[in-house]
C-alpha atoms as a PDB file:
ATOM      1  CA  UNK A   1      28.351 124.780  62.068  1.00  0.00           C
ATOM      2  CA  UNK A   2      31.354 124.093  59.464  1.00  0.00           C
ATOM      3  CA  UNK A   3      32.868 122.943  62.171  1.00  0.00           C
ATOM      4  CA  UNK A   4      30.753 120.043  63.247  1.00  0.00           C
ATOM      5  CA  UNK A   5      30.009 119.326  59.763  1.00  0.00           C
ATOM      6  CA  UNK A   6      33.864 119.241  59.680  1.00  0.00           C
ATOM      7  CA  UNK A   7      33.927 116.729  62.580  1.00  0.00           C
ATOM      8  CA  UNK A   8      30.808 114.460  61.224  1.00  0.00           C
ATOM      9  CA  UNK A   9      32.796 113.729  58.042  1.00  0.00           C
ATOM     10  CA  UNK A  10      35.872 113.100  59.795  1.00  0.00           C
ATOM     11  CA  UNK A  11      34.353 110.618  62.106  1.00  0.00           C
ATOM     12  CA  UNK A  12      32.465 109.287  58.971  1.00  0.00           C
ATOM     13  CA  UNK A  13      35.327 108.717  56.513  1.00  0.00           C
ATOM     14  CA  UNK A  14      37.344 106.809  59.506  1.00  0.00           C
ATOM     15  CA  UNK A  15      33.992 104.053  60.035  1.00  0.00           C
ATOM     16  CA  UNK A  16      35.291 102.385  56.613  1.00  0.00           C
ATOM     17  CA  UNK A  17      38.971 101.416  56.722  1.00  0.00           C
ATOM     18  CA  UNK A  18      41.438 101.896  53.843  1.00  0.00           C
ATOM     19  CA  UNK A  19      41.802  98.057  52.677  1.00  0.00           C
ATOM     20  CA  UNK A  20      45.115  98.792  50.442  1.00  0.00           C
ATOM     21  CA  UNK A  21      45.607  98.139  46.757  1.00  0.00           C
ATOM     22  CA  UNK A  22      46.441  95.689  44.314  1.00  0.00           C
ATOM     23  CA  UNK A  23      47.699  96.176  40.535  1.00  0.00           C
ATOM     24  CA  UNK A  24      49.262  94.299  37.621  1.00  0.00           C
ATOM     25  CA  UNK A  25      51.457  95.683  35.075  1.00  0.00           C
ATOM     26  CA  UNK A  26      50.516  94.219  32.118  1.00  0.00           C
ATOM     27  CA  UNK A  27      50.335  91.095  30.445  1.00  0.00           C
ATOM     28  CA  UNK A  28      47.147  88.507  30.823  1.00  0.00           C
ATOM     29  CA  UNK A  29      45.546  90.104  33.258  1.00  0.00           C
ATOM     30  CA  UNK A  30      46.333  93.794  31.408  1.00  0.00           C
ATOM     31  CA  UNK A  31      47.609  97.089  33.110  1.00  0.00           C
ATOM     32  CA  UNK A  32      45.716  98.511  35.989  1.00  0.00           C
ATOM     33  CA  UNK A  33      45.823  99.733  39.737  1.00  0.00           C
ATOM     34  CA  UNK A  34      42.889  99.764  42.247  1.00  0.00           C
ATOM     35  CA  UNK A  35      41.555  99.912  45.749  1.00  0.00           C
ATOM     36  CA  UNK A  36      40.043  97.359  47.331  1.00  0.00           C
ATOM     37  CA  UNK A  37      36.804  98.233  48.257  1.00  0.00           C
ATOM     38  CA  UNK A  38      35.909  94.856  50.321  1.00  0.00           C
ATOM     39  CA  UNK A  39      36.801  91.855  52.049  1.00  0.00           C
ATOM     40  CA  UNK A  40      35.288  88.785  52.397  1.00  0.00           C
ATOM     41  CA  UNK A  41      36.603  85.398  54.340  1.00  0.00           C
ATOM     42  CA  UNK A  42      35.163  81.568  54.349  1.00  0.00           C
ATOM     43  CA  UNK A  43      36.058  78.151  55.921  1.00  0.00           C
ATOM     44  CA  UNK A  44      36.160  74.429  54.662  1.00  0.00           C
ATOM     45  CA  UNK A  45      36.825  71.398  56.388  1.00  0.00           C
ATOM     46  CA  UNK A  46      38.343  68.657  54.545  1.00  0.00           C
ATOM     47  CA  UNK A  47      39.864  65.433  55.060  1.00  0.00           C
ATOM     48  CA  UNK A  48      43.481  67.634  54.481  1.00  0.00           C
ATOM     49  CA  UNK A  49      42.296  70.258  56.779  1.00  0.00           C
ATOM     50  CA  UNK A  50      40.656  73.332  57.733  1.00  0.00           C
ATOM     51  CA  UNK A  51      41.097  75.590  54.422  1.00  0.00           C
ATOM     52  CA  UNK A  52      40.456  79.724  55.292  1.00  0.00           C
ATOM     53  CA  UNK A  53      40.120  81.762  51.929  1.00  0.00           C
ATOM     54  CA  UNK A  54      40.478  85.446  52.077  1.00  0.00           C
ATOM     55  CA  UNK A  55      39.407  87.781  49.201  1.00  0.00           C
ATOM     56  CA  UNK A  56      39.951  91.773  48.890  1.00  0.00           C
ATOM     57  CA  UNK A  57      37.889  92.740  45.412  1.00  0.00           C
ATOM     58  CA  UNK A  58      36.809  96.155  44.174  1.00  0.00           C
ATOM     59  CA  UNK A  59      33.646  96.509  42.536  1.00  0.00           C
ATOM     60  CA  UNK A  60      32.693  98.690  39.657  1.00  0.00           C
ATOM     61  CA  UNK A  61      29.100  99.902  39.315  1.00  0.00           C
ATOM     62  CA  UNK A  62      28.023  96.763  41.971  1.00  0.00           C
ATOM     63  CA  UNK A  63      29.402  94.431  39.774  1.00  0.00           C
ATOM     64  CA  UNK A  64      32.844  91.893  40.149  1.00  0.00           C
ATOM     65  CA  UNK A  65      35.480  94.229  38.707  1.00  0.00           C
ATOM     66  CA  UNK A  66      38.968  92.683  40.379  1.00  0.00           C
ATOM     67  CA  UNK A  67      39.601  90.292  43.156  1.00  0.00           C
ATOM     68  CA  UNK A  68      42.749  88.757  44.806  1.00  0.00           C
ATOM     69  CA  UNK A  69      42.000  85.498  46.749  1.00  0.00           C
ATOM     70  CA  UNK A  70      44.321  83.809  49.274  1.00  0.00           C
ATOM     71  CA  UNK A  71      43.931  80.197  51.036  1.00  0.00           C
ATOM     72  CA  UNK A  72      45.443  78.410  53.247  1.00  0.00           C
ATOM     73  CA  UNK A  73      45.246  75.258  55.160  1.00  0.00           C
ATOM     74  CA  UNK A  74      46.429  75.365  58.732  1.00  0.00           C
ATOM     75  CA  UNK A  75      47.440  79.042  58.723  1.00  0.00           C
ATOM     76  CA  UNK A  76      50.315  78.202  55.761  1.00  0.00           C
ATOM     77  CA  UNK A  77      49.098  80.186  52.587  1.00  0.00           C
ATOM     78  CA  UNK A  78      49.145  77.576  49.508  1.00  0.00           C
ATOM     79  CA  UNK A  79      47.162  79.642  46.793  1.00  0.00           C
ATOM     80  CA  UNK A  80      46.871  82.960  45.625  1.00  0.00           C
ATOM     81  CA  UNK A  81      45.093  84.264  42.689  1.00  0.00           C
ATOM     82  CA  UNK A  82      44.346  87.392  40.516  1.00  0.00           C
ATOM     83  CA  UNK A  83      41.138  87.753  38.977  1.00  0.00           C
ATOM     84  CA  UNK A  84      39.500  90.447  36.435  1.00  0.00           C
ATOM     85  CA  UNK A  85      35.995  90.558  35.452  1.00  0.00           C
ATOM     86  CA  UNK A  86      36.339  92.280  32.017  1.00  0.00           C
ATOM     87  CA  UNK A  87      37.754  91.182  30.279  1.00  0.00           C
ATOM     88  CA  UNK A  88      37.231  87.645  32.159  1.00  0.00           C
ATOM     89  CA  UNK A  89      40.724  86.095  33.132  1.00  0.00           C
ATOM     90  CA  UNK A  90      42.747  84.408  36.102  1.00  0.00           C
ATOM     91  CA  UNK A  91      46.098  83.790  37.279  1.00  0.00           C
ATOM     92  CA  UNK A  92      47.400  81.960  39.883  1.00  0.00           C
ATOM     93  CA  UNK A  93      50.912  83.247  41.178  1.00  0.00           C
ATOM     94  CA  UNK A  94      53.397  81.307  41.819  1.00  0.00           C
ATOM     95  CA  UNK A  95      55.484  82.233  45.120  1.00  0.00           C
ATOM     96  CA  UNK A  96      58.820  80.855  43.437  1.00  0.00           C
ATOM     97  CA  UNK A  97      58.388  83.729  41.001  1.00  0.00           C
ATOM     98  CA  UNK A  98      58.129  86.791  43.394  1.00  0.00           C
ATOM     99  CA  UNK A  99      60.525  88.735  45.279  1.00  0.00           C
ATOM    100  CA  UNK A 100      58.108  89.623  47.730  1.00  0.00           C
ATOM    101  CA  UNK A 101      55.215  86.818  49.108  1.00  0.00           C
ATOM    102  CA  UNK A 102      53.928  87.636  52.852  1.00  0.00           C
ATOM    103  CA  UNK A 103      50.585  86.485  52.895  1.00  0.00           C
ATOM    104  CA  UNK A 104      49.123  86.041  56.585  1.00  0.00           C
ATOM    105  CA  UNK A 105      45.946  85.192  57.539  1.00  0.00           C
ATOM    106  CA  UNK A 106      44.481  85.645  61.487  1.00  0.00           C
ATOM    107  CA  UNK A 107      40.970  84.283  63.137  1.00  0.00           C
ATOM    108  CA  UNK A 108      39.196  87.820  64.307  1.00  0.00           C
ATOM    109  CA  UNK A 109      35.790  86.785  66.331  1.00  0.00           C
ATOM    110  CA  UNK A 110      34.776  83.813  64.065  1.00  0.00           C
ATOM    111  CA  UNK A 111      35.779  85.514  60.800  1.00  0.00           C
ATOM    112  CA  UNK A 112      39.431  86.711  59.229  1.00  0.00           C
ATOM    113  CA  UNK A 113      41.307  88.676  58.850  1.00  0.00           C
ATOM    114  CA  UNK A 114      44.604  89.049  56.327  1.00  0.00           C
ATOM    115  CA  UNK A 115      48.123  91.059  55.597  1.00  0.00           C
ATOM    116  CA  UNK A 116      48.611  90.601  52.122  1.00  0.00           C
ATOM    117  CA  UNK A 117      52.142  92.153  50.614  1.00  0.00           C
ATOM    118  CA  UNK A 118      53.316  90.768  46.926  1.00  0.00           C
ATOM    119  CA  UNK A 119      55.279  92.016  44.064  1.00  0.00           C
ATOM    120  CA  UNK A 120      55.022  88.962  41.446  1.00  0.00           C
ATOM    121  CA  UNK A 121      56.334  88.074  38.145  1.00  0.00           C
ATOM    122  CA  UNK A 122      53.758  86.947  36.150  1.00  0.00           C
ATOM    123  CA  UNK A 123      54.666  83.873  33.582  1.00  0.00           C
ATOM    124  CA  UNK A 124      54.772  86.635  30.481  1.00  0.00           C
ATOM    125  CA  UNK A 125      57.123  88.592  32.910  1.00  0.00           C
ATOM    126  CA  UNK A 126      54.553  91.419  33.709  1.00  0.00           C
ATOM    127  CA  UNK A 127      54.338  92.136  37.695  1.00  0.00           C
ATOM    128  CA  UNK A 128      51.555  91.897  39.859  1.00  0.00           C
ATOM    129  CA  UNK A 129      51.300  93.653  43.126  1.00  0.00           C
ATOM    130  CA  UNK A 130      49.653  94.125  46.381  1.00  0.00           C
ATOM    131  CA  UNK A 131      49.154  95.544  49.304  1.00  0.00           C
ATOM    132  CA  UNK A 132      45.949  94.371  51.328  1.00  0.00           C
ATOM    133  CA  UNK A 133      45.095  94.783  54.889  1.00  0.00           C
ATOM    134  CA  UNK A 134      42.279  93.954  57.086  1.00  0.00           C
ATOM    135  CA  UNK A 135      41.487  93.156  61.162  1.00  0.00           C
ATOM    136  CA  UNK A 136      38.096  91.219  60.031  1.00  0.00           C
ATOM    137  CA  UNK A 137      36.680  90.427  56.430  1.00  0.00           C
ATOM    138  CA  UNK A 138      32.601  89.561  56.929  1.00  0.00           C
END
């Protein structure tokens, strides 16, 4: 019986994939490290383009704690921003600024997917990081 209860939790704990983590050392958007505990993806068309937007968040009692959005138009990433829900702030990182920027999104059955790495200076000089991974975001 321990056994089986053994394998049932295995099998359970493997349905929901790791998603990675993404943290900031300070600064504007304070000190912290957390998991991300979903994924989300969306499409525009505009007269520039098709624009995807991928966003890994982690949620804290149901509510908006931290997200970390990427878009892109035509598959080339051109923003990527932090977000905190309490205290509310933003920041928008700048790719000049970080010695490590490999953001890549990939169409997965009419939805994306993204491999998000970064290790940012933020303008007060605090770092943000990430590391964010998903097949397909709903």
């Amino acid at each position: 019986m321990r056994l089986a209860w053994l394998v049932i939790s295995v099998l359970i704990a493997g349905c929901s994939p790791a998603l990675g983590h993404f943290a900031s050392g300070g600064g504007i958007l304070g000190k912290w490290k957390t998991s991300a505990d979903y994924c989300v993806s969306s499409v525009t068309s505009t007269d520039q383009g098709t624009t995807t937007v991928v966003t890994f968040g982690h949620r804290s009692g149901g509510a908006l704690a931290f997200q970390l959005s990427a878009a892109a138009v035509g598959g080339k990433p051109t923003h990527v921003a932090v977000e905190r829900a309490d205290p509310a702030r933003h920041l928008d990182l700048d790719p000049t600024r970080c010695t490590r920027f490999d953001v890549r999104q990939r169409p997965s059955n009419g939805r994306f997917g993204a491999d998000i790495d970064l290790d940012c200076a933020a303008p007060d000089g605090t770092r943000v990081t990430a590391s964010l991974h998903a097949a397909e975001c709903d």
